[in-house]
ModelCIF file with pLDDT and N, C-alpha, C, O atoms, coordinates in Angstrom:
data_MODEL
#
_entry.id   MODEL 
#
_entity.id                         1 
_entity.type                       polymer 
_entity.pdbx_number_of_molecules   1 
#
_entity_poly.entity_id                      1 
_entity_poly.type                           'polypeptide(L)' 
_entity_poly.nstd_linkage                   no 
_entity_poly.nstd_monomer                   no 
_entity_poly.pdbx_seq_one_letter_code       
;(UNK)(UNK)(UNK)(UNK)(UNK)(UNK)(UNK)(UNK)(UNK)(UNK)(UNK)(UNK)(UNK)(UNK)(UNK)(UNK)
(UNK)(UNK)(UNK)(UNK)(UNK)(UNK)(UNK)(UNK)(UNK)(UNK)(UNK)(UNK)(UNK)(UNK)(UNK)(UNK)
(UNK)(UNK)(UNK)(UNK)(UNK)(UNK)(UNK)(UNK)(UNK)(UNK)(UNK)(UNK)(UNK)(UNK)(UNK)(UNK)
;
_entity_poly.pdbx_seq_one_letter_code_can   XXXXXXXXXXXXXXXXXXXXXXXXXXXXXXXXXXXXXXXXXXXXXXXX 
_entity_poly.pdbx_strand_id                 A 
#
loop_
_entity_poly_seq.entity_id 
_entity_poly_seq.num 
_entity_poly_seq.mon_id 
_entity_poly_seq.hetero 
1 1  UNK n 
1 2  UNK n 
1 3  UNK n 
1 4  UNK n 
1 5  UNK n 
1 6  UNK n 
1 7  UNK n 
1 8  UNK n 
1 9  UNK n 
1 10 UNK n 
1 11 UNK n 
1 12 UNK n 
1 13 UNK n 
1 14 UNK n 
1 15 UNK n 
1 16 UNK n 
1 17 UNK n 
1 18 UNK n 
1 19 UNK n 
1 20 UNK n 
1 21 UNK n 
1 22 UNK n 
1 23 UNK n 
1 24 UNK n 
1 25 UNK n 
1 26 UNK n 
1 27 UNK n 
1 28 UNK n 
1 29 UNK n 
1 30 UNK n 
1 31 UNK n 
1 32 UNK n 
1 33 UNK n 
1 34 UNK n 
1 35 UNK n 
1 36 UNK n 
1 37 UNK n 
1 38 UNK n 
1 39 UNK n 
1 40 UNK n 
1 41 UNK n 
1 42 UNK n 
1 43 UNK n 
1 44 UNK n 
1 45 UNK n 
1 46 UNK n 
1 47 UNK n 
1 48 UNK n 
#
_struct_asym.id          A 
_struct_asym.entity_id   1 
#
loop_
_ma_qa_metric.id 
_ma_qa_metric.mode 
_ma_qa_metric.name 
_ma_qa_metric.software_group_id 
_ma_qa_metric.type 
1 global pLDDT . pLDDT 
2 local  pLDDT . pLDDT 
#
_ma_qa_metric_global.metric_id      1 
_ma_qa_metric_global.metric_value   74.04 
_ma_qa_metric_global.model_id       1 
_ma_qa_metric_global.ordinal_id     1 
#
loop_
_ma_qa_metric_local.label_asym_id 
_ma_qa_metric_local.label_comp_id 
_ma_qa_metric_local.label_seq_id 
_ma_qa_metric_local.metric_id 
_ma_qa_metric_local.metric_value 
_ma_qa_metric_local.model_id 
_ma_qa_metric_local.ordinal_id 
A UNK 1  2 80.00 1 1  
A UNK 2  2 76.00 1 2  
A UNK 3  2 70.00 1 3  
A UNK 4  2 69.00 1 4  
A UNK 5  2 69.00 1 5  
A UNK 6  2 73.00 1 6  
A UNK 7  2 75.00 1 7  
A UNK 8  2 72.00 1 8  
A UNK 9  2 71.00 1 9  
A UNK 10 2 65.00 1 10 
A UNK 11 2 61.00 1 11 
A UNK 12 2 59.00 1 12 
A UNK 13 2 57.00 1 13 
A UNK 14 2 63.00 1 14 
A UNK 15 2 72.00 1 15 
A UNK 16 2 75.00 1 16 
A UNK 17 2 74.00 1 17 
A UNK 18 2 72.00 1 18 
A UNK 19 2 69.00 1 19 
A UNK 20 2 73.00 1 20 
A UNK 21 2 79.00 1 21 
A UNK 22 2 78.00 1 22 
A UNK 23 2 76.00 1 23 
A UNK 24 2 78.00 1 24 
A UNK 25 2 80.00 1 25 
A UNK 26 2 78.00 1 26 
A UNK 27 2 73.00 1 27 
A UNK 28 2 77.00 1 28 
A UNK 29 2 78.00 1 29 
A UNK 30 2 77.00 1 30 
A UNK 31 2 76.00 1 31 
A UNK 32 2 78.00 1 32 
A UNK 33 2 79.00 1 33 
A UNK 34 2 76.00 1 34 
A UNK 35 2 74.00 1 35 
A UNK 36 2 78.00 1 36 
A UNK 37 2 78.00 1 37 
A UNK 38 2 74.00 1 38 
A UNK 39 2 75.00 1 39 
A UNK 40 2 80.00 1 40 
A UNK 41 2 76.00 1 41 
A UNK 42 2 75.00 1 42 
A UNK 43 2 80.00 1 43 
A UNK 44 2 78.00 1 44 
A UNK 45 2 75.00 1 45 
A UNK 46 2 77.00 1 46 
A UNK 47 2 80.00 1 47 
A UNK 48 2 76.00 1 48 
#
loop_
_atom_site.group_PDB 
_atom_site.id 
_atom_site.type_symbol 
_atom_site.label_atom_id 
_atom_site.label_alt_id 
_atom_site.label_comp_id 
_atom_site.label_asym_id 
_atom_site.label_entity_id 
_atom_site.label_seq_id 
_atom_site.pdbx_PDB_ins_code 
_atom_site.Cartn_x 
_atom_site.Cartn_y 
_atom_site.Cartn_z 
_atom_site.occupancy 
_atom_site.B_iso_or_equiv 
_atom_site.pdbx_formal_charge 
_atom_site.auth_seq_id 
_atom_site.auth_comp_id 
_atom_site.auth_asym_id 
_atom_site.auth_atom_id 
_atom_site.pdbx_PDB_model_num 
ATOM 1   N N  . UNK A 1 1  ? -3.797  9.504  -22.644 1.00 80.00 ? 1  UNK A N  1 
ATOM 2   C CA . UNK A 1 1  ? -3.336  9.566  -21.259 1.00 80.00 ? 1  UNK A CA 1 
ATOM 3   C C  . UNK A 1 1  ? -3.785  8.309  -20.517 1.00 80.00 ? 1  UNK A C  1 
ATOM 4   O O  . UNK A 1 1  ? -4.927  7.865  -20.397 1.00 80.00 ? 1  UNK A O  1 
ATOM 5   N N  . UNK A 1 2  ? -2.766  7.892  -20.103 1.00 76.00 ? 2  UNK A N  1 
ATOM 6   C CA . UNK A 1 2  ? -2.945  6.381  -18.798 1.00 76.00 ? 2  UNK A CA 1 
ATOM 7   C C  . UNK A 1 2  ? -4.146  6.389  -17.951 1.00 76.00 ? 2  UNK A C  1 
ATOM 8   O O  . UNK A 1 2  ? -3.987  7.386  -17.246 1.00 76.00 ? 2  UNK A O  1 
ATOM 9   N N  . UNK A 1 3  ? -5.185  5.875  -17.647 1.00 70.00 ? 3  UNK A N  1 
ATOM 10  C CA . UNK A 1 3  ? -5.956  6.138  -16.705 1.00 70.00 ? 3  UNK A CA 1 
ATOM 11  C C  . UNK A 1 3  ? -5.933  5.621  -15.384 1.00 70.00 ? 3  UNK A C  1 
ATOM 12  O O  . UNK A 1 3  ? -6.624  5.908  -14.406 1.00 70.00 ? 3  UNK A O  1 
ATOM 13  N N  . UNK A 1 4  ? -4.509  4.363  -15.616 1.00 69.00 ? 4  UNK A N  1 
ATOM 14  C CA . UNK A 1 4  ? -4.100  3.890  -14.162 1.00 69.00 ? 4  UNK A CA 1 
ATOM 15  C C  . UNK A 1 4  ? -2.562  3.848  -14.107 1.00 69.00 ? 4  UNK A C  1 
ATOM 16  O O  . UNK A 1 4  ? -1.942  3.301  -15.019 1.00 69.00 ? 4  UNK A O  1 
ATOM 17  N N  . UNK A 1 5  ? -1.884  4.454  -12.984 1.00 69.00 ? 5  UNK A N  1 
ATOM 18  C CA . UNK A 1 5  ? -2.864  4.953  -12.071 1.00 69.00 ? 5  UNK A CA 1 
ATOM 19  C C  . UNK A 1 5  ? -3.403  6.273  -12.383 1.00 69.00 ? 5  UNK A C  1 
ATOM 20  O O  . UNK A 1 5  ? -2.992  6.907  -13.355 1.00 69.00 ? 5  UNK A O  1 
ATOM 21  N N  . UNK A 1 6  ? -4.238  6.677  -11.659 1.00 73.00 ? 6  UNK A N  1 
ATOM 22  C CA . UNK A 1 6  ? -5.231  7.733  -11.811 1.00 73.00 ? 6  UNK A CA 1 
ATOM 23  C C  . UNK A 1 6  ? -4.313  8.966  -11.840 1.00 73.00 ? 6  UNK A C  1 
ATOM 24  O O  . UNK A 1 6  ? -3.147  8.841  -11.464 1.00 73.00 ? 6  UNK A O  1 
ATOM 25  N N  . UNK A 1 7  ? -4.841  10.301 -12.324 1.00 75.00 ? 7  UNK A N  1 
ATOM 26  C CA . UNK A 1 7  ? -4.014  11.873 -11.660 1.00 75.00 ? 7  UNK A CA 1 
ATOM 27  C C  . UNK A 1 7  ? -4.584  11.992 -10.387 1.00 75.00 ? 7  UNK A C  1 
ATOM 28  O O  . UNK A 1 7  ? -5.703  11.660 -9.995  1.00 75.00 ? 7  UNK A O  1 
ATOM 29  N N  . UNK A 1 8  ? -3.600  12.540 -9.771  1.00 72.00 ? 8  UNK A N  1 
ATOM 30  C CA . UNK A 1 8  ? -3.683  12.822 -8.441  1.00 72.00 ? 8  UNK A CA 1 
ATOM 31  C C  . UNK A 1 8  ? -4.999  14.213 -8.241  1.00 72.00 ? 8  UNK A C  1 
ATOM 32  O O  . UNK A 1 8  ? -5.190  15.296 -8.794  1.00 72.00 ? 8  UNK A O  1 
ATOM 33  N N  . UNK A 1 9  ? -5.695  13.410 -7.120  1.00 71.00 ? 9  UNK A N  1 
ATOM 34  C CA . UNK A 1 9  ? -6.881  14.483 -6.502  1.00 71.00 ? 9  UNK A CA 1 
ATOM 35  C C  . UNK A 1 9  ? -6.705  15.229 -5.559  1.00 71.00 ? 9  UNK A C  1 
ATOM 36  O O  . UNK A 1 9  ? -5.944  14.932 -4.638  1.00 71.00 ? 9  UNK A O  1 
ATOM 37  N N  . UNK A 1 10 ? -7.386  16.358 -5.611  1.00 65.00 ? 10 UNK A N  1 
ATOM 38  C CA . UNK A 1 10 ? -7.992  16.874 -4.433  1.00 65.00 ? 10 UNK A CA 1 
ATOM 39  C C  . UNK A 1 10 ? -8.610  16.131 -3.221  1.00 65.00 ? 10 UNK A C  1 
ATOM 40  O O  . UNK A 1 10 ? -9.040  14.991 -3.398  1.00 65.00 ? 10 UNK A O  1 
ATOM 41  N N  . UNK A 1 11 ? -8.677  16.709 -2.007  1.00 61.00 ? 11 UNK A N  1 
ATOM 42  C CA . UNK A 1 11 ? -9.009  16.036 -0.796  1.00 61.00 ? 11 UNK A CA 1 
ATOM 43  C C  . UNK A 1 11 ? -10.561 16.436 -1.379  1.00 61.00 ? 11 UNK A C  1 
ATOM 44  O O  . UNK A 1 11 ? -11.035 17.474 -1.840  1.00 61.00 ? 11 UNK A O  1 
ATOM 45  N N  . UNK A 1 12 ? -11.245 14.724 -1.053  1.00 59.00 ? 12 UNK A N  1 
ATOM 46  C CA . UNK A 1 12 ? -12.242 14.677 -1.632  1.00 59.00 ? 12 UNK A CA 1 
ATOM 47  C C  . UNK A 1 12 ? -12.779 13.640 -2.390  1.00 59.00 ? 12 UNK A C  1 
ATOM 48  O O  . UNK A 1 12 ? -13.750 12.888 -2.311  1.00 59.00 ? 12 UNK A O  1 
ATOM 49  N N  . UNK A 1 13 ? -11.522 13.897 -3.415  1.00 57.00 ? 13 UNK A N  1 
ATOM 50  C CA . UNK A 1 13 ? -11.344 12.544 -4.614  1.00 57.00 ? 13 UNK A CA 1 
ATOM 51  C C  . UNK A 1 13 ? -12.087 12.915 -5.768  1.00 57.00 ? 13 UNK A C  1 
ATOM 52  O O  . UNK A 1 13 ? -12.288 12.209 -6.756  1.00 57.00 ? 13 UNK A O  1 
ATOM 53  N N  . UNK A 1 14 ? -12.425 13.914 -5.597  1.00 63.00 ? 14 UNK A N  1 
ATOM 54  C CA . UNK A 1 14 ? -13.682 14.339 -7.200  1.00 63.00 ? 14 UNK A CA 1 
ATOM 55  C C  . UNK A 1 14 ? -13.045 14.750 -8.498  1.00 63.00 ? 14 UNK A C  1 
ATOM 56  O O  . UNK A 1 14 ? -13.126 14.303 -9.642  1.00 63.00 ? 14 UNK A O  1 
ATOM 57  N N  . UNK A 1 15 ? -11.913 16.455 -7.564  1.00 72.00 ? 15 UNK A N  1 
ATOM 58  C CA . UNK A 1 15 ? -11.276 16.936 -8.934  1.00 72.00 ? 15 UNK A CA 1 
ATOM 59  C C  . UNK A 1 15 ? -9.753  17.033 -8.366  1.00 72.00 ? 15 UNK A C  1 
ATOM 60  O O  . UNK A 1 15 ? -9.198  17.235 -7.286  1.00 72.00 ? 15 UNK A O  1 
ATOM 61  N N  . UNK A 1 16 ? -9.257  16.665 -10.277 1.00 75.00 ? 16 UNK A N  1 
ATOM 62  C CA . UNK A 1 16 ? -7.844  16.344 -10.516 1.00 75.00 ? 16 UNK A CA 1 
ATOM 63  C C  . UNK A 1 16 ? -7.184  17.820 -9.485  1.00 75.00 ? 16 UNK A C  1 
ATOM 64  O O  . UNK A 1 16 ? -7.599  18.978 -9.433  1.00 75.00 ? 16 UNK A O  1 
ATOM 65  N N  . UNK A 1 17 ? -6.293  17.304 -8.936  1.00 74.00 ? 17 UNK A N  1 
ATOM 66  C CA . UNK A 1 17 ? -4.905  18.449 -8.292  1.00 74.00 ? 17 UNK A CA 1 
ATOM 67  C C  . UNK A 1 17 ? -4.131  18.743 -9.281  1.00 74.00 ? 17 UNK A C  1 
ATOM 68  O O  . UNK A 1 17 ? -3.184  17.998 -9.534  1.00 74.00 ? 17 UNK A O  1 
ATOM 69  N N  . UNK A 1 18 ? -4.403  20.020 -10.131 1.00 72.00 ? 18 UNK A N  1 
ATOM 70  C CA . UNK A 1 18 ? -3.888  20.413 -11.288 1.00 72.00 ? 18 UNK A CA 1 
ATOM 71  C C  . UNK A 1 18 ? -2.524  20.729 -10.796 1.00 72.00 ? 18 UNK A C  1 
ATOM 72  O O  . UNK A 1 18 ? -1.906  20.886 -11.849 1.00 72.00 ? 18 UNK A O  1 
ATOM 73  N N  . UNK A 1 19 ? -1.619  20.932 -9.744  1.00 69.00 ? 19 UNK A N  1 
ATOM 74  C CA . UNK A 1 19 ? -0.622  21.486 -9.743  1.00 69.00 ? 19 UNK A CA 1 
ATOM 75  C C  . UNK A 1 19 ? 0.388   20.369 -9.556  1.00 69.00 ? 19 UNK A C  1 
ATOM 76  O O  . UNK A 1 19 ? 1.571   20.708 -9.576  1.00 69.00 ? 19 UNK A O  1 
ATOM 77  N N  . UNK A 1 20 ? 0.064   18.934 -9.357  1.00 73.00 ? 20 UNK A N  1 
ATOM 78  C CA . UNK A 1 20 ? 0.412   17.873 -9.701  1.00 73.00 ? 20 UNK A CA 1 
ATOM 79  C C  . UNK A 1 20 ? 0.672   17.405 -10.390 1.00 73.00 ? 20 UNK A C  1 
ATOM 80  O O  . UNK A 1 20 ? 1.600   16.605 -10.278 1.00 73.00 ? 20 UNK A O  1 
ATOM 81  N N  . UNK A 1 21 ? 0.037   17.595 -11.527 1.00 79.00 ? 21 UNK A N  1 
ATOM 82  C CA . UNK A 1 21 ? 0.114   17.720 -12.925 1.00 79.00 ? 21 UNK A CA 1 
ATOM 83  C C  . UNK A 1 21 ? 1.621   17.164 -13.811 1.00 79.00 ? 21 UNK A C  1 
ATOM 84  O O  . UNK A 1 21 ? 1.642   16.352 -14.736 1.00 79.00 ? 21 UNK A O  1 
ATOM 85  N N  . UNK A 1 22 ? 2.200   17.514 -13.511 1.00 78.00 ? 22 UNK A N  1 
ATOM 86  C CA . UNK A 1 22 ? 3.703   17.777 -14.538 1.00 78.00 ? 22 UNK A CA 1 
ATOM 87  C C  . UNK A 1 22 ? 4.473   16.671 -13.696 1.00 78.00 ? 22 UNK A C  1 
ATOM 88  O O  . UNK A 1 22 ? 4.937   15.741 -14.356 1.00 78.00 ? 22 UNK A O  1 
ATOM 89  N N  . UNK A 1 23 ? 4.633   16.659 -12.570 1.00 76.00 ? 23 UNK A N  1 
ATOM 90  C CA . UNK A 1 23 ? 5.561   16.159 -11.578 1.00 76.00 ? 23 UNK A CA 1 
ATOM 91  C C  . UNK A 1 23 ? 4.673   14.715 -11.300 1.00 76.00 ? 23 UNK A C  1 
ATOM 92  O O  . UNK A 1 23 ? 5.257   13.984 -10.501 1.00 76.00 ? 23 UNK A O  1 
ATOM 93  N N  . UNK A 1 24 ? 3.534   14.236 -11.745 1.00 78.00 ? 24 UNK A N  1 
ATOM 94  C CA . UNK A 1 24 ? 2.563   13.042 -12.146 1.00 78.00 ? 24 UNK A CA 1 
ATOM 95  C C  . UNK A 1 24 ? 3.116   12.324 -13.438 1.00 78.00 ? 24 UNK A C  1 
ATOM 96  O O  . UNK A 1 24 ? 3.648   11.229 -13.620 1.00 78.00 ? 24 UNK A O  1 
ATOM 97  N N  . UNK A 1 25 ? 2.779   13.372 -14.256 1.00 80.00 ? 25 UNK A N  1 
ATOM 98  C CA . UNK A 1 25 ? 3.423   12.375 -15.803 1.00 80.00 ? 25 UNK A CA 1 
ATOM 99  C C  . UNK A 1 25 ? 5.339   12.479 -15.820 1.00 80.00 ? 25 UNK A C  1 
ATOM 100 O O  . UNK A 1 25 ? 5.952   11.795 -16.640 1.00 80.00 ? 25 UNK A O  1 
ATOM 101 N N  . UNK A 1 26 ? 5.892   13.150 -15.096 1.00 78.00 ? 26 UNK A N  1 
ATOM 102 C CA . UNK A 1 26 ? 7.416   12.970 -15.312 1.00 78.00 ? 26 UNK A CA 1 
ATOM 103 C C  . UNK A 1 26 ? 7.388   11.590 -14.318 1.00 78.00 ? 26 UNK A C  1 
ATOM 104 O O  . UNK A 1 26 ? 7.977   10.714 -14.952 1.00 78.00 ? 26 UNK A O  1 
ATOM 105 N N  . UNK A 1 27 ? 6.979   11.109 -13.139 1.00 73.00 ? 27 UNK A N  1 
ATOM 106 C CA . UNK A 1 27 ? 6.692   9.718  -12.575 1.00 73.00 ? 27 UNK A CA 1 
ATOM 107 C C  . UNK A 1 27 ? 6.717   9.298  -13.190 1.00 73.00 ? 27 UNK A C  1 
ATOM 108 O O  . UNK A 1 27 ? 7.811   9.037  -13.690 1.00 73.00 ? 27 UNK A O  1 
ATOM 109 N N  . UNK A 1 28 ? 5.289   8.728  -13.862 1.00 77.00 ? 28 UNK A N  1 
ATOM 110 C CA . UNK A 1 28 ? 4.502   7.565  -14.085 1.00 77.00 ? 28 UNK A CA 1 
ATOM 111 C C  . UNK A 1 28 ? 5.086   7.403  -15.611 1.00 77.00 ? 28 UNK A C  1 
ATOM 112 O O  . UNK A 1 28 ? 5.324   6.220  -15.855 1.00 77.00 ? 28 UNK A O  1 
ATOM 113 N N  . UNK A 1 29 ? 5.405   8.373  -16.800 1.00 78.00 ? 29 UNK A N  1 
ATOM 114 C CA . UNK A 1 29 ? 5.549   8.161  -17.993 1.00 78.00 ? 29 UNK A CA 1 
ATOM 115 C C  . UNK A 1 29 ? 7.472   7.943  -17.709 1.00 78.00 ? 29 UNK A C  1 
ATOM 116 O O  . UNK A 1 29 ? 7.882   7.555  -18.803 1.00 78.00 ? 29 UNK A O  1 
ATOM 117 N N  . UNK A 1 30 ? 8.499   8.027  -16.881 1.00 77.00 ? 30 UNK A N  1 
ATOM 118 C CA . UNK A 1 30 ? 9.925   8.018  -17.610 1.00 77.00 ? 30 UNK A CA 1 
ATOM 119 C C  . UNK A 1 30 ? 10.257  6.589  -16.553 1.00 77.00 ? 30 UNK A C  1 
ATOM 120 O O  . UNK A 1 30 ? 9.415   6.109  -15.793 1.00 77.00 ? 30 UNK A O  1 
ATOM 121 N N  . UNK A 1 31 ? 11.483  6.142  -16.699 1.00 76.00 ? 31 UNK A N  1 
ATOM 122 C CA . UNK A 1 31 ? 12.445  5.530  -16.134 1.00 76.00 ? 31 UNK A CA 1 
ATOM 123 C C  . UNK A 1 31 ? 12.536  6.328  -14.621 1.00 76.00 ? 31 UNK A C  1 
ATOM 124 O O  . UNK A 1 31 ? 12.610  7.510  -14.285 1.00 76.00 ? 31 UNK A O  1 
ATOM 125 N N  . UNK A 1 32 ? 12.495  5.193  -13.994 1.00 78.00 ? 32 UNK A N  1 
ATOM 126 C CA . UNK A 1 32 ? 12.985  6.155  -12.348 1.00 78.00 ? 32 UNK A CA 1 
ATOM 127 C C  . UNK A 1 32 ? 14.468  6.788  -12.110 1.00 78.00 ? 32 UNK A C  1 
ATOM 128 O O  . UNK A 1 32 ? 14.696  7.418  -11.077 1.00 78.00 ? 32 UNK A O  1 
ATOM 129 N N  . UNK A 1 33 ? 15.119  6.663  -12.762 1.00 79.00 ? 33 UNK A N  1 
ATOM 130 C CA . UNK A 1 33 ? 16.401  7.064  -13.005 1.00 79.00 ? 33 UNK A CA 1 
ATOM 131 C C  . UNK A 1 33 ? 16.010  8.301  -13.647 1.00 79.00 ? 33 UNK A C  1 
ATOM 132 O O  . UNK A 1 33 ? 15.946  9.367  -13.035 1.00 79.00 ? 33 UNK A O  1 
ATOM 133 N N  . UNK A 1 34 ? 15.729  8.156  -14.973 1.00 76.00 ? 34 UNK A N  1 
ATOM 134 C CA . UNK A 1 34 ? 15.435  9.534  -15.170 1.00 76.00 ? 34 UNK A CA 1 
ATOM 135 C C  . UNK A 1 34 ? 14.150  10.334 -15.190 1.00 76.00 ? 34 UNK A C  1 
ATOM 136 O O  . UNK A 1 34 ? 13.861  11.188 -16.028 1.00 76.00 ? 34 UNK A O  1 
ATOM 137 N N  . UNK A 1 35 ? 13.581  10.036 -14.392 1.00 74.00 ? 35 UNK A N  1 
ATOM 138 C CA . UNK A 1 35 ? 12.663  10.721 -13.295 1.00 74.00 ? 35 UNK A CA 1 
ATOM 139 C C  . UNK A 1 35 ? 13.170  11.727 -12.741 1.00 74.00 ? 35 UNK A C  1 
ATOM 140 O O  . UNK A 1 35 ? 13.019  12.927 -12.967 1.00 74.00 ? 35 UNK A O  1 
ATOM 141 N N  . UNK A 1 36 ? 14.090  10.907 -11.626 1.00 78.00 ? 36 UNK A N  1 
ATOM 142 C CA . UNK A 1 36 ? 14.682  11.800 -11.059 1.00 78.00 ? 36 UNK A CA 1 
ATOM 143 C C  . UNK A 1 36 ? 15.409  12.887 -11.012 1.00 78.00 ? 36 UNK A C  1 
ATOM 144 O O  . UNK A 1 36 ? 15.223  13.886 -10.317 1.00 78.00 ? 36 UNK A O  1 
ATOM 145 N N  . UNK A 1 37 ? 16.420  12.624 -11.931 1.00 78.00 ? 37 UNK A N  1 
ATOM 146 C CA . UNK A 1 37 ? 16.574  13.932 -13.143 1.00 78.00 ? 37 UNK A CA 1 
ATOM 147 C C  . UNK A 1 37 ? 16.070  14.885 -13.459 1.00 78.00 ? 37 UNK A C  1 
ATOM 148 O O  . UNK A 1 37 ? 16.593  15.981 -13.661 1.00 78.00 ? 37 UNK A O  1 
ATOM 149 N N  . UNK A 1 38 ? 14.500  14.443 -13.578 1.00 74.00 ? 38 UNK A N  1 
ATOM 150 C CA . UNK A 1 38 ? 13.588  15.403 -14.826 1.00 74.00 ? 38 UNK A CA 1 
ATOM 151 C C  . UNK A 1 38 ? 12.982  15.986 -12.956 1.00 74.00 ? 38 UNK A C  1 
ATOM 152 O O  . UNK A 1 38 ? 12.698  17.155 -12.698 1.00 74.00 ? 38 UNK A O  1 
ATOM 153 N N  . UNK A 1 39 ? 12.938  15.142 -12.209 1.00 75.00 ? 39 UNK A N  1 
ATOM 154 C CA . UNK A 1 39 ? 12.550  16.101 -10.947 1.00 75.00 ? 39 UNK A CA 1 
ATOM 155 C C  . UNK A 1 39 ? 13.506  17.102 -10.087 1.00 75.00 ? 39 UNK A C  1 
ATOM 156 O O  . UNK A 1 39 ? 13.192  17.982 -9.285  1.00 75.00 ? 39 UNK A O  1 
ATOM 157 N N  . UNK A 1 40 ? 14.946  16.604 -10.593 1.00 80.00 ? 40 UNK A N  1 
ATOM 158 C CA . UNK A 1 40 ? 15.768  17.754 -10.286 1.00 80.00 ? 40 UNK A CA 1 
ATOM 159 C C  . UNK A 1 40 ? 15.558  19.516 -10.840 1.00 80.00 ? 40 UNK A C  1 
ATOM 160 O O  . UNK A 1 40 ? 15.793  20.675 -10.498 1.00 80.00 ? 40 UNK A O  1 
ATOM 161 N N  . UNK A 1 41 ? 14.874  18.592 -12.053 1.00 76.00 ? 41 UNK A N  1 
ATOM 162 C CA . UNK A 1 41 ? 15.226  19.838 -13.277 1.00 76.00 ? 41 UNK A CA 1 
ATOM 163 C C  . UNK A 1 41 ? 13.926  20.508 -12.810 1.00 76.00 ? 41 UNK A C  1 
ATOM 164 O O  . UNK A 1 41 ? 13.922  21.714 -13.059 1.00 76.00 ? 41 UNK A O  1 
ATOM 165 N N  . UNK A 1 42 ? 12.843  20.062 -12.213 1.00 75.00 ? 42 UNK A N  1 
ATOM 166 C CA . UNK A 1 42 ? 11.650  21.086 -12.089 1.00 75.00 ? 42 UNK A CA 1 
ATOM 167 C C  . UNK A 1 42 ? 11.902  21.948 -10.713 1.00 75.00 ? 42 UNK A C  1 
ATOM 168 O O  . UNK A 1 42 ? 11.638  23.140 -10.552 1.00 75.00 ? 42 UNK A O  1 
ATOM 169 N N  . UNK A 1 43 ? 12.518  20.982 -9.703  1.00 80.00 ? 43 UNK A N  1 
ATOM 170 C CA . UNK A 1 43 ? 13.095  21.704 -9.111  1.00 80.00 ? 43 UNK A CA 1 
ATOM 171 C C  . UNK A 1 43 ? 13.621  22.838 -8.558  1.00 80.00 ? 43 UNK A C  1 
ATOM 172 O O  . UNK A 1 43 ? 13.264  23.521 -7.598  1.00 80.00 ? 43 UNK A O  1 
ATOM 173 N N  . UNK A 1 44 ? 14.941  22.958 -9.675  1.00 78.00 ? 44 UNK A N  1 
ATOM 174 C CA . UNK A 1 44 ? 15.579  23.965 -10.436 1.00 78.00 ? 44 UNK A CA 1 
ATOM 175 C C  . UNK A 1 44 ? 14.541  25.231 -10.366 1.00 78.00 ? 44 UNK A C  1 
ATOM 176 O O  . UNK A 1 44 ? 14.519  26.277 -9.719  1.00 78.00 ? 44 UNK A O  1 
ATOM 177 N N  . UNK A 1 45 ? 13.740  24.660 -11.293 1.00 75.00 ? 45 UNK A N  1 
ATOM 178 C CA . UNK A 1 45 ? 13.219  25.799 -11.808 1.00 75.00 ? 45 UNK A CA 1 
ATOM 179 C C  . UNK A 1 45 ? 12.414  26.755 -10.519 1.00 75.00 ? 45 UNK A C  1 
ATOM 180 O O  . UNK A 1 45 ? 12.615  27.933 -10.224 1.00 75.00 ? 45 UNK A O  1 
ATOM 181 N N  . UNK A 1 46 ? 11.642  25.962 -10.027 1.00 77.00 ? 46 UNK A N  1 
ATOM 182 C CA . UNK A 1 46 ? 11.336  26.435 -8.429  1.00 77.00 ? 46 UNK A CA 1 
ATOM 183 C C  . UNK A 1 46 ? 12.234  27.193 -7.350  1.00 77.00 ? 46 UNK A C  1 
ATOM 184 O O  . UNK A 1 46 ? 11.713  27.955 -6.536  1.00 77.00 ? 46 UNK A O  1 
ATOM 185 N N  . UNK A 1 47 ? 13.681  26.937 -7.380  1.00 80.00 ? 47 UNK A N  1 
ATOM 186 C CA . UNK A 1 47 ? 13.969  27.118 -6.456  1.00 80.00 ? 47 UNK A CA 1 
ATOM 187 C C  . UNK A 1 47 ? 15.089  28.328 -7.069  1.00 80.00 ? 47 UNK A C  1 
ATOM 188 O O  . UNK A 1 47 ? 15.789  29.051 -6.360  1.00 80.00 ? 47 UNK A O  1 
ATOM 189 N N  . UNK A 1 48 ? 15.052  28.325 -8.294  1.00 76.00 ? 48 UNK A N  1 
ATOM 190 C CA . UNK A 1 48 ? 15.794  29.701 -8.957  1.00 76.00 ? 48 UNK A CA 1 
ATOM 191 C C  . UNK A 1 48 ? 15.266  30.801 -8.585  1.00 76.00 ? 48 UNK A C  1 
ATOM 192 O O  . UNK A 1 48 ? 15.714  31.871 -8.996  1.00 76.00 ? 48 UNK A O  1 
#
C-alpha cells in the first residue's frame, strides 16, 4: 500500500477514517476517468 499520499484521518490526525477506505484507493490507485465510474458504482450501491 502507497504511503503517499497518506489514508485519510480522523479529526486529530492519529487514526485512519476507516470508512474512507474504499472510495481512497478507487482515487488514488485508477485513472480519473475511471475513478469516476468506479465512484458511480459505489454510489449505486448506497443509494439502492
Amino acid at each position: 500500500m502507497p504511503t503517499k499520499p497518506p489514508l485519510p484521518r480522523l479529526p486529530g490526525g492519529d487514526l485512519v477514517d476507516a470508512n474512507k477506505v474504499l472510495p481512497f484507493l478507487v482515487k488514488t490507485q485508477t485513472a480519473p476517468i475511471l475513478g469516476g465510474f468506479l465512484a458511480a458504482g459505489i454510489l449505486a450501491a448506497i443509494m439502492s
